[in-house]
N, C-alpha and C. Protein backbone atom coordinates (compact mmCIF):
# COMPACT_ATOMS: atom_id res chain seq x y z
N UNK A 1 0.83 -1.18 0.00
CA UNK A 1 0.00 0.00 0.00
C UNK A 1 0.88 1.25 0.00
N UNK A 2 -0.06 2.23 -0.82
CA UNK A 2 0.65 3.42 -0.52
C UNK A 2 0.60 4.98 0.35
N UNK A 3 1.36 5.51 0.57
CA UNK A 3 0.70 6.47 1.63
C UNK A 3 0.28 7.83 0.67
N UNK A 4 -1.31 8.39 1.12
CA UNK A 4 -2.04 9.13 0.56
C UNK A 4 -1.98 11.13 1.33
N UNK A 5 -2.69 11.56 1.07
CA UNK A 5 -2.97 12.91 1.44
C UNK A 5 -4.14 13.18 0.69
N UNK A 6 -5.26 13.36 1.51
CA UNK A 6 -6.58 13.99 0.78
C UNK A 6 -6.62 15.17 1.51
N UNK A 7 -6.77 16.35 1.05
CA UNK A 7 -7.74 18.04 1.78
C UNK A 7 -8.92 18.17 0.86
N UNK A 8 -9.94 18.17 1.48
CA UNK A 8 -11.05 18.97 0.54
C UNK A 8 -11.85 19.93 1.76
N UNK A 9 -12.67 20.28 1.47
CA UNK A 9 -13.43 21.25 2.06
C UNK A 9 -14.84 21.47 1.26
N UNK A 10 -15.43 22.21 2.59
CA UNK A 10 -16.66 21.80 2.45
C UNK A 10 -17.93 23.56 3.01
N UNK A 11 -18.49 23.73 2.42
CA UNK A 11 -19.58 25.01 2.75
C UNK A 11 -19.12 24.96 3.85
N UNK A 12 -18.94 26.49 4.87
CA UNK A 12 -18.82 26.42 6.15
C UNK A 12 -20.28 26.63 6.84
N UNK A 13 -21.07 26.95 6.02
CA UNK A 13 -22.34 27.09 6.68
C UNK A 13 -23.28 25.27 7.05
N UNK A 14 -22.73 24.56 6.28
CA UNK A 14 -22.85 23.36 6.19
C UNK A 14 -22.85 22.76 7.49
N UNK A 15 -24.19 21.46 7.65
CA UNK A 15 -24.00 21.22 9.50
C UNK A 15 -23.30 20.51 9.75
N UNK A 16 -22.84 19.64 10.71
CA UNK A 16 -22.79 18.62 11.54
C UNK A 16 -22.82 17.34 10.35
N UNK A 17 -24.22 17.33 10.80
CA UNK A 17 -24.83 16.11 9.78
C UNK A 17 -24.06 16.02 8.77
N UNK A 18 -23.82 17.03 7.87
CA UNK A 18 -23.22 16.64 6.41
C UNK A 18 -21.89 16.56 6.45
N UNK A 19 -21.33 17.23 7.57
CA UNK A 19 -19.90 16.92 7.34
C UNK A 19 -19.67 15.43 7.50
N UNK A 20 -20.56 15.01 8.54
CA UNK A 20 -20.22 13.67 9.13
C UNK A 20 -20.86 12.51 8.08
N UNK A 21 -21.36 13.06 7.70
CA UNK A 21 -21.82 12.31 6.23
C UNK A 21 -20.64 12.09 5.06
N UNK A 22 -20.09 13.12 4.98
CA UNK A 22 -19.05 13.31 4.27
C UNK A 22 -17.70 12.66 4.42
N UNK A 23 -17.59 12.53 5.68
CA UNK A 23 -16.47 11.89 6.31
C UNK A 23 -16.85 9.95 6.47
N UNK A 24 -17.81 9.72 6.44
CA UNK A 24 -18.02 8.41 7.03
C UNK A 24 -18.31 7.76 5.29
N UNK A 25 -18.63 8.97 4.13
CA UNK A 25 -18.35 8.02 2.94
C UNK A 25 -17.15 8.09 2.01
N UNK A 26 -16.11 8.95 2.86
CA UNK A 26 -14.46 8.85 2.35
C UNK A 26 -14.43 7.67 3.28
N UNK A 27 -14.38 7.55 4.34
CA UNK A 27 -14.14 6.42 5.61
C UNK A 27 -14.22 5.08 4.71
N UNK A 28 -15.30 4.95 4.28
CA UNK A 28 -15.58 3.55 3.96
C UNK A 28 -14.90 3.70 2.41
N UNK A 29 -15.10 4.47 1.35
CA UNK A 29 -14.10 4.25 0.42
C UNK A 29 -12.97 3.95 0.56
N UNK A 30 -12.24 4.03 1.57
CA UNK A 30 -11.22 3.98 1.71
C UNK A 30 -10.82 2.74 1.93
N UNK A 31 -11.71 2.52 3.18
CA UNK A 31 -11.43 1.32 4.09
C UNK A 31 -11.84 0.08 3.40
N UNK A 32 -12.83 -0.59 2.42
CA UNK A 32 -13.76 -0.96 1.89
C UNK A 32 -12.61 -2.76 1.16
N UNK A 33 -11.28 -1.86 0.59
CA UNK A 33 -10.89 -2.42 -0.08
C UNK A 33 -9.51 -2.71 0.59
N UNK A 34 -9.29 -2.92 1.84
CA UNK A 34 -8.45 -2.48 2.65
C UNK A 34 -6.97 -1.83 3.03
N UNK A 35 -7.76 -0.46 2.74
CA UNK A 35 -7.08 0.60 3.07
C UNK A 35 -7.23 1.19 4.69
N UNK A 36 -6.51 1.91 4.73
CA UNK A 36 -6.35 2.34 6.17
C UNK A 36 -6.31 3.89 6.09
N UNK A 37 -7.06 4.42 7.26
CA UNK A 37 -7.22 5.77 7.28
C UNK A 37 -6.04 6.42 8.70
N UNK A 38 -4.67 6.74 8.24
CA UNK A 38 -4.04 6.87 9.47
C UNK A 38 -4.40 8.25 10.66
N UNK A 39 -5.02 9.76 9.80
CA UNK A 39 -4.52 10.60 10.82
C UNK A 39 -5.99 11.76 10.08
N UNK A 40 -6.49 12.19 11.13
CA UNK A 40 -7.10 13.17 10.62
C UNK A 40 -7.62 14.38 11.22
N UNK A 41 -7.33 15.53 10.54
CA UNK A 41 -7.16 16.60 10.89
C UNK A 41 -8.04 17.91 10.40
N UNK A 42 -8.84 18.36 11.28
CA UNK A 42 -10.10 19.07 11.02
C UNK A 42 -9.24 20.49 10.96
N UNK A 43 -8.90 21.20 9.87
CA UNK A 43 -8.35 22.49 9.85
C UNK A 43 -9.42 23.71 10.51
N UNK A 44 -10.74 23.27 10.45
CA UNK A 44 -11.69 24.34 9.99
C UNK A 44 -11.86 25.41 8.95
N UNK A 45 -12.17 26.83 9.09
CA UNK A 45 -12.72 27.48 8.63
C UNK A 45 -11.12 28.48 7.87
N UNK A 46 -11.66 28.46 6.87
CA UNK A 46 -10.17 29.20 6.37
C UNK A 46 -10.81 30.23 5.21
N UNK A 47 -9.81 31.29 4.51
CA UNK A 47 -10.28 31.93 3.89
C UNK A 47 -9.84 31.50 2.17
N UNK A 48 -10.73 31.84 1.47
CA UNK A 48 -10.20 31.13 -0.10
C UNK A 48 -9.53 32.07 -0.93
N UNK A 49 -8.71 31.45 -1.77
CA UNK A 49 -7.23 32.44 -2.52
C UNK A 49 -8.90 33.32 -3.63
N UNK A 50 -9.52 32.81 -3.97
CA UNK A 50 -10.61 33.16 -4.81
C UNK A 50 -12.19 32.46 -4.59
N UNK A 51 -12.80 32.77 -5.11
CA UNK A 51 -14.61 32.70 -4.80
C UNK A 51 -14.95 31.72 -5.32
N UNK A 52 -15.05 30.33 -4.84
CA UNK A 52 -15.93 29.20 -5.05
C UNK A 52 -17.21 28.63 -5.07
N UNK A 53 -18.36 28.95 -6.40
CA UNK A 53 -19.40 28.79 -5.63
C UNK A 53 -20.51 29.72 -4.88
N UNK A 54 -19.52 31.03 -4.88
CA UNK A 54 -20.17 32.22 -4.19
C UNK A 54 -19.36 32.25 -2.89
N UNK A 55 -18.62 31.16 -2.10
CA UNK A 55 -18.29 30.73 -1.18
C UNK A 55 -16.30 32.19 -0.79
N UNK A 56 -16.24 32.64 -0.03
CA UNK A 56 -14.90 33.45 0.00
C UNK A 56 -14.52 32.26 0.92
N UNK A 57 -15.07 31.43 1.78
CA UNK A 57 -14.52 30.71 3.46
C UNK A 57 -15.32 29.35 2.84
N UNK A 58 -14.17 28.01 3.68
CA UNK A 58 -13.73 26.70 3.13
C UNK A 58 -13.79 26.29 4.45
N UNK A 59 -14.45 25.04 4.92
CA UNK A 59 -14.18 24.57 6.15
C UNK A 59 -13.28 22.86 5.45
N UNK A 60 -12.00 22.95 5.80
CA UNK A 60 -10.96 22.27 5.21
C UNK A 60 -10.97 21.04 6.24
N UNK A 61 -10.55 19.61 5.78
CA UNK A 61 -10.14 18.77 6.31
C UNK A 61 -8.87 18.03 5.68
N UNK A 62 -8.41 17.28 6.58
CA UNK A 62 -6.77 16.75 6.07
C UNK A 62 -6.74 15.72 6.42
N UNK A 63 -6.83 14.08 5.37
CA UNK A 63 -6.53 13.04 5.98
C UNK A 63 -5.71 12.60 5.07
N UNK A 64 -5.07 11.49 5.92
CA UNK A 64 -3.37 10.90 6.30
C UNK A 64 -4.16 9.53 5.80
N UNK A 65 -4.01 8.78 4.54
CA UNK A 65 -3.91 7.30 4.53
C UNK A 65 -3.37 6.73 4.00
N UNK A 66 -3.52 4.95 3.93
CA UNK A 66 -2.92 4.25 2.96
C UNK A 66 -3.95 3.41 2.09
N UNK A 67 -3.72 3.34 1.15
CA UNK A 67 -4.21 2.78 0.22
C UNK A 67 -3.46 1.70 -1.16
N UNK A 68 -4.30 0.99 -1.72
CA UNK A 68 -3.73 0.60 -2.94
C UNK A 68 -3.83 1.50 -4.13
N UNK A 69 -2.95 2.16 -4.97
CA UNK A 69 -3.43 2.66 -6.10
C UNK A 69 -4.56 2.86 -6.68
N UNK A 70 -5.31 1.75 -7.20
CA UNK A 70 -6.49 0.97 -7.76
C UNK A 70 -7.83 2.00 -7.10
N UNK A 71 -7.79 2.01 -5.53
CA UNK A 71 -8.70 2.11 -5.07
C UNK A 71 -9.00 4.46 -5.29
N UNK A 72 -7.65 4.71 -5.19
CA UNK A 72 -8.01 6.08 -5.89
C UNK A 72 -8.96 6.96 -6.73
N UNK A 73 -9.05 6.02 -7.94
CA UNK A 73 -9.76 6.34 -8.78
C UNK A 73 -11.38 6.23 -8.05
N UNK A 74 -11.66 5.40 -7.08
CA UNK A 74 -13.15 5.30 -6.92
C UNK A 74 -12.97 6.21 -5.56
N UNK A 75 -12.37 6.44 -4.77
CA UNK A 75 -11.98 7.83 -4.16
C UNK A 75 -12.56 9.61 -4.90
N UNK A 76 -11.87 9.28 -5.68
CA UNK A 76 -11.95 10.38 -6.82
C UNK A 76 -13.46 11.00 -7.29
N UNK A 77 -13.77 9.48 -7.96
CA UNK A 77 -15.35 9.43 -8.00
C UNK A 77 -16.44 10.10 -7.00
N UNK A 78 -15.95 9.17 -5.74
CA UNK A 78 -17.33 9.24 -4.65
C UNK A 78 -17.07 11.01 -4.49
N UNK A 79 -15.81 11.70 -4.56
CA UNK A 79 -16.09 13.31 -3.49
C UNK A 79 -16.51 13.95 -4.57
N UNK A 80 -16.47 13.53 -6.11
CA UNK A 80 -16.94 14.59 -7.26
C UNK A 80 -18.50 14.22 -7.15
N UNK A 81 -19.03 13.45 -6.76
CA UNK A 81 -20.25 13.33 -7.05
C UNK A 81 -21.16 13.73 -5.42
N UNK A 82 -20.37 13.88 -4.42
CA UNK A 82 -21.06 14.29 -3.40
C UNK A 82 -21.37 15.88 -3.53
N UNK A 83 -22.39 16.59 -3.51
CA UNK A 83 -22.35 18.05 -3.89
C UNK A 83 -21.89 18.79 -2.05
N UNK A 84 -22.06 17.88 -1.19
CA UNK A 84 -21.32 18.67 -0.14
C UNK A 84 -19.92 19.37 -0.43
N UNK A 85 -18.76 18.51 -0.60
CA UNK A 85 -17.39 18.53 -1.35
C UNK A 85 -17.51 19.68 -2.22
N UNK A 86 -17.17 20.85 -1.72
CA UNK A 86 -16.90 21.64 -3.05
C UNK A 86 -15.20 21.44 -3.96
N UNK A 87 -14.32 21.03 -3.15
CA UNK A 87 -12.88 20.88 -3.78
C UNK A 87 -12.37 19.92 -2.88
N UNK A 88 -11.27 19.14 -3.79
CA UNK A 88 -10.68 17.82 -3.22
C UNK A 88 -9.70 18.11 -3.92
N UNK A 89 -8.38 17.36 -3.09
CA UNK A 89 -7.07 16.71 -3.85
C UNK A 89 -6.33 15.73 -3.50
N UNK A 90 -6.08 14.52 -3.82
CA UNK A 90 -5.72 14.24 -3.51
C UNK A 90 -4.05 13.49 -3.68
N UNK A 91 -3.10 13.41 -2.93
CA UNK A 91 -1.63 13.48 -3.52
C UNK A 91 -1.26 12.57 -2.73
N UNK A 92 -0.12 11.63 -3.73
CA UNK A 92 0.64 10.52 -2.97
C UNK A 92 1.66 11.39 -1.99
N UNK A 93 2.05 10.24 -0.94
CA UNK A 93 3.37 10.87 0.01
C UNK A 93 4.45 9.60 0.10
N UNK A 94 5.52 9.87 -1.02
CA UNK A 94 6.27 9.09 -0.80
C UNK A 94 7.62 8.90 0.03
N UNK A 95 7.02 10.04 1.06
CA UNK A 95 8.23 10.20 2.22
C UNK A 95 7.08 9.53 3.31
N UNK A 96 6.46 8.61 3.34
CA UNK A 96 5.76 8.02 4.37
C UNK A 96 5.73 6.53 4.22
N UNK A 97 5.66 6.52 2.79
CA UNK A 97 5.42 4.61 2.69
C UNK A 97 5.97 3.92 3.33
């Protein structure tokens, strides 16, 4: 497996509910195919380089995993099609493997 880096962010007006919605269907993409979710890190509320959406403020998250290659692409998939997710990226870390 390899070691990952996802940040996306999400409406800050957005509740509870959806974040945790949001988080529990990266969780299982991840995990599903067995991957591992090592570290995660709720940035909050930040300001945007430009206007997303109408949006100036990003409530950001940062998770740490591992994965197989393969399973990326359906990663990829599930946060473009969630309309919570306004922006995602996600980048290998090959100072962790």
């Amino acid at each position: 497996m390899k070691a990952y880096e996802l940040l996306f962010f999400v409406d800050p007006s957005s509740n509870e509910e959806v974040r945790a919605g949001v988080m529990k269907r990266i969780d299982v993409a991840i995990t599903e195919n067995g991957g591992q979710v090592d570290n995660v890190e709720d940035w909050g509320k930040r300001k945007l380089a430009y206007e997303i959406d109408k949006l100036t403020e990003g409530d950001y998250t940062l998770i740490d995993f591992h994965a197989d290659p393969t399973q990326i692409a359906e990663l990829d998939r599930v946060l473009r099609i969630n309309d919570a997710v306004k922006r995602h990226m996600v980048v290998r870390r090959p100072d962790k493997d």
